[in-house]
Protein backbone atom coordinates (compact mmCIF):
# COMPACT_ATOMS: atom_id res chain seq x y z
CA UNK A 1 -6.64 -75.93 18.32
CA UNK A 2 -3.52 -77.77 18.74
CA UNK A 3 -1.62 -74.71 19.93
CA UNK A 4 -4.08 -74.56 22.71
CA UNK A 5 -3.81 -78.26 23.19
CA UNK A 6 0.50 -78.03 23.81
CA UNK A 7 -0.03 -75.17 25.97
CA UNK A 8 -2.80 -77.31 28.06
CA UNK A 9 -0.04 -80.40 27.90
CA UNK A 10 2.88 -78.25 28.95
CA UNK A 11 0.76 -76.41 31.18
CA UNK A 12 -0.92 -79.53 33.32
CA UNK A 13 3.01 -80.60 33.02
CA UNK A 14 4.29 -77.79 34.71
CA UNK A 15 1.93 -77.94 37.52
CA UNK A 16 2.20 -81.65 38.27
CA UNK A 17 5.58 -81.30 38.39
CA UNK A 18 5.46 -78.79 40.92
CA UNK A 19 2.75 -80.40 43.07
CA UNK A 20 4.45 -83.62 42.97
CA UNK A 21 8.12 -82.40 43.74
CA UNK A 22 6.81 -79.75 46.03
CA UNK A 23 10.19 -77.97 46.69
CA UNK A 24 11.20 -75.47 43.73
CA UNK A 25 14.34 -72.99 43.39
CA UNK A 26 13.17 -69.13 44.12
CA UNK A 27 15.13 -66.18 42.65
CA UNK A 28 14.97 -63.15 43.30
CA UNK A 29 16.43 -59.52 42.84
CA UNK A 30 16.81 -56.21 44.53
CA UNK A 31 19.58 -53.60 43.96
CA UNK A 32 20.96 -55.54 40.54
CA UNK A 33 21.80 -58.47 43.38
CA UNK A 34 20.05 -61.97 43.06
CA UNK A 35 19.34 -64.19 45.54
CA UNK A 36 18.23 -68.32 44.71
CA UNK A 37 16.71 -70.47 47.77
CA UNK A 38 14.98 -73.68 47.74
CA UNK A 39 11.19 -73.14 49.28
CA UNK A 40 8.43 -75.48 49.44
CA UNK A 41 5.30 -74.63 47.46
CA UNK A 42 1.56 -75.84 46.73
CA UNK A 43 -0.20 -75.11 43.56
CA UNK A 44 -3.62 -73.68 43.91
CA UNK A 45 -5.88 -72.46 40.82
CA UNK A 46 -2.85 -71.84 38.17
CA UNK A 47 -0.69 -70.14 41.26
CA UNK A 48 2.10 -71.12 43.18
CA UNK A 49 2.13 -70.40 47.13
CA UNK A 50 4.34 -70.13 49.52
CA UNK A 51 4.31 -68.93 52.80
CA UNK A 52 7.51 -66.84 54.77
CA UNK A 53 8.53 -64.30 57.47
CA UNK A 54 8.13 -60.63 56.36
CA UNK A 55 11.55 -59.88 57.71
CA UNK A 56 13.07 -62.83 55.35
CA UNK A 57 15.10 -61.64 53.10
CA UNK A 58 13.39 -62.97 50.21
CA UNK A 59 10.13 -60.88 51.51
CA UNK A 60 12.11 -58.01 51.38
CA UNK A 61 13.17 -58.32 48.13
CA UNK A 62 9.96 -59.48 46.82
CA UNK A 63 8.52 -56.21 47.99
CA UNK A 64 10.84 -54.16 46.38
CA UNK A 65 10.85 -55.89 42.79
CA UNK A 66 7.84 -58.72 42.32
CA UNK A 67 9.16 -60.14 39.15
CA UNK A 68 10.38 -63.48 40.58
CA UNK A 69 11.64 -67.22 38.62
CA UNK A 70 11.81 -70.50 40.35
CA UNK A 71 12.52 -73.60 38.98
CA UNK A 72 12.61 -77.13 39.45
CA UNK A 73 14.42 -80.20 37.30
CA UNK A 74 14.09 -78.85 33.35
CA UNK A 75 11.13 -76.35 34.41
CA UNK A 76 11.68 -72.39 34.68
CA UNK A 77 9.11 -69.80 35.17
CA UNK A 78 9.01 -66.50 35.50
CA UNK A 79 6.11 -64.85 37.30
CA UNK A 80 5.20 -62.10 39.52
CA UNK A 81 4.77 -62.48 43.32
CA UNK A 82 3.07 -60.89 46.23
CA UNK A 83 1.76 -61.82 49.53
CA UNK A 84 -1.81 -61.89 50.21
CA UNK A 85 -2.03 -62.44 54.44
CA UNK A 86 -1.86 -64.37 56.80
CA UNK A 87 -1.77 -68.19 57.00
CA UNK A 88 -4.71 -68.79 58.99
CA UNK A 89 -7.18 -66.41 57.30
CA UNK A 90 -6.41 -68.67 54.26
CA UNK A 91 -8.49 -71.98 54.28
CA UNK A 92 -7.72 -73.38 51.27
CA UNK A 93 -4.05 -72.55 51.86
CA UNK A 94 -4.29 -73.89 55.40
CA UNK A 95 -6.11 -77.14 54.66
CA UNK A 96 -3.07 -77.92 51.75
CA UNK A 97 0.00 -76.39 53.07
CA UNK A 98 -0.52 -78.48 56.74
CA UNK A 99 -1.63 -81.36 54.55
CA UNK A 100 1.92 -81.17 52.47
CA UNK A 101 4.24 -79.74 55.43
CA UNK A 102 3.08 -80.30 59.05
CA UNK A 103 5.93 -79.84 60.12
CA UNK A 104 6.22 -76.07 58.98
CA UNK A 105 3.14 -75.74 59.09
CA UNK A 106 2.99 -76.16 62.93
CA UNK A 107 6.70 -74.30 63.33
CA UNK A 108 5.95 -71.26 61.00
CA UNK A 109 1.98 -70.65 59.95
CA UNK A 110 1.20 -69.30 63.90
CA UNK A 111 3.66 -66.76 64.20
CA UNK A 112 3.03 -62.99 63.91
CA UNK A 113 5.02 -62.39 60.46
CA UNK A 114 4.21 -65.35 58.49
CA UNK A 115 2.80 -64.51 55.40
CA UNK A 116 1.15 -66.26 52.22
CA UNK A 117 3.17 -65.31 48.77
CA UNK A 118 1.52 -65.92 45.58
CA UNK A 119 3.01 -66.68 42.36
CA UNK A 120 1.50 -65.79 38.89
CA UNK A 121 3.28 -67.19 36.48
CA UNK A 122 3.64 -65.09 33.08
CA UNK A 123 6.04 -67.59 31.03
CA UNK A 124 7.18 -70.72 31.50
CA UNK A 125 10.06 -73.03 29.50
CA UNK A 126 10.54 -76.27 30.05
CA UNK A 127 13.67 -78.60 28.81
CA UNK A 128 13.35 -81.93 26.89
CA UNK A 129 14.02 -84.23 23.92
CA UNK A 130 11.90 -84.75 21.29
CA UNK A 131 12.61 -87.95 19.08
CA UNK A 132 16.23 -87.58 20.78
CA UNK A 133 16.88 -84.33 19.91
CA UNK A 134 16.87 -81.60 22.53
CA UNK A 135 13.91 -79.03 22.75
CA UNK A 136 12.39 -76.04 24.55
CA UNK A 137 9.24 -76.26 25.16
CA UNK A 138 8.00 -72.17 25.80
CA UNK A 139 4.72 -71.29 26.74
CA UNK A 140 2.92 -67.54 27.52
CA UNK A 141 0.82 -67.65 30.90
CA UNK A 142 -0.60 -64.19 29.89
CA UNK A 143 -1.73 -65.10 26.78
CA UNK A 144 -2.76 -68.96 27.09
CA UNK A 145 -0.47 -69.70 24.71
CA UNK A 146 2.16 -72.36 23.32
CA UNK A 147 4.89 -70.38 21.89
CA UNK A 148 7.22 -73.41 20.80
């Protein structure tokens, strides 16, 4: 029970962060090349979103090879990624994303390309002291459990 209980903590963590901070570092990689940009994400149901152009680079990539990581301060995840339509035929992704980012929401979520991309994470780690000593917390998405 308290295995479940760290990977709840860590877990609710993670998210919060993410939510909160709303910008996170994407990497991704095609061809043995990898690519890092900052994009700004909402967390919906255990997922991160996102939305881009299908001629973007990183759409492109994610296309080719899913398996993505972002991070953000002492948090990395890995996960897998795919896009799952358009903006507008997304409510729930609508009503948070314009909520978060007018601003690109109004530029970007109209136009013909723009696309949803959802992250599920698989495995997350996540940097920190405990009792002043440094520690990783790891935890399995897949699984629903706290690893260390």
């Amino acid at each position: 029970m308290r295995a479940l209980n760290k990977y709840l903590e860590t877990k609710g963590f993670i998210f919060d962060e993410i939510e909160t901070n709303g910008k996170v570092v994407l990497a991704t990689c095609n061809n043995n090349q990898v690519a890092a940009r900052t994009i700004s994400v909402i967390v919906h149901d255990n997922k991160i979103y996102f939305q881009t152009d299908l001629r973007m680079d990183k759409a492109k990539e994610i296309e080719k090879n899913n398996n993505v990581a972002i991070c953000i301060g002492s948090i990395q995840i890995k996960g897998t990624c795919k896009h799952i339509g358009k903006p507008a035929h997304i409510k729930w992704f609508v009503d948070k994303y314009k909520n978060k980012y007018p601003n690109a929401f109004a530029l970007y979520s109209r136009l013909e390309y723009e696309r949803v991309f959802e992250i599920e994470p698989t495995s997350a780690k996540v940097w920190t002291y405990i009792q002043g000593e440094p520690y990783i917390k790891v935890i399995d998405f897949e699984k629903k459990e706290y690893v260390c």
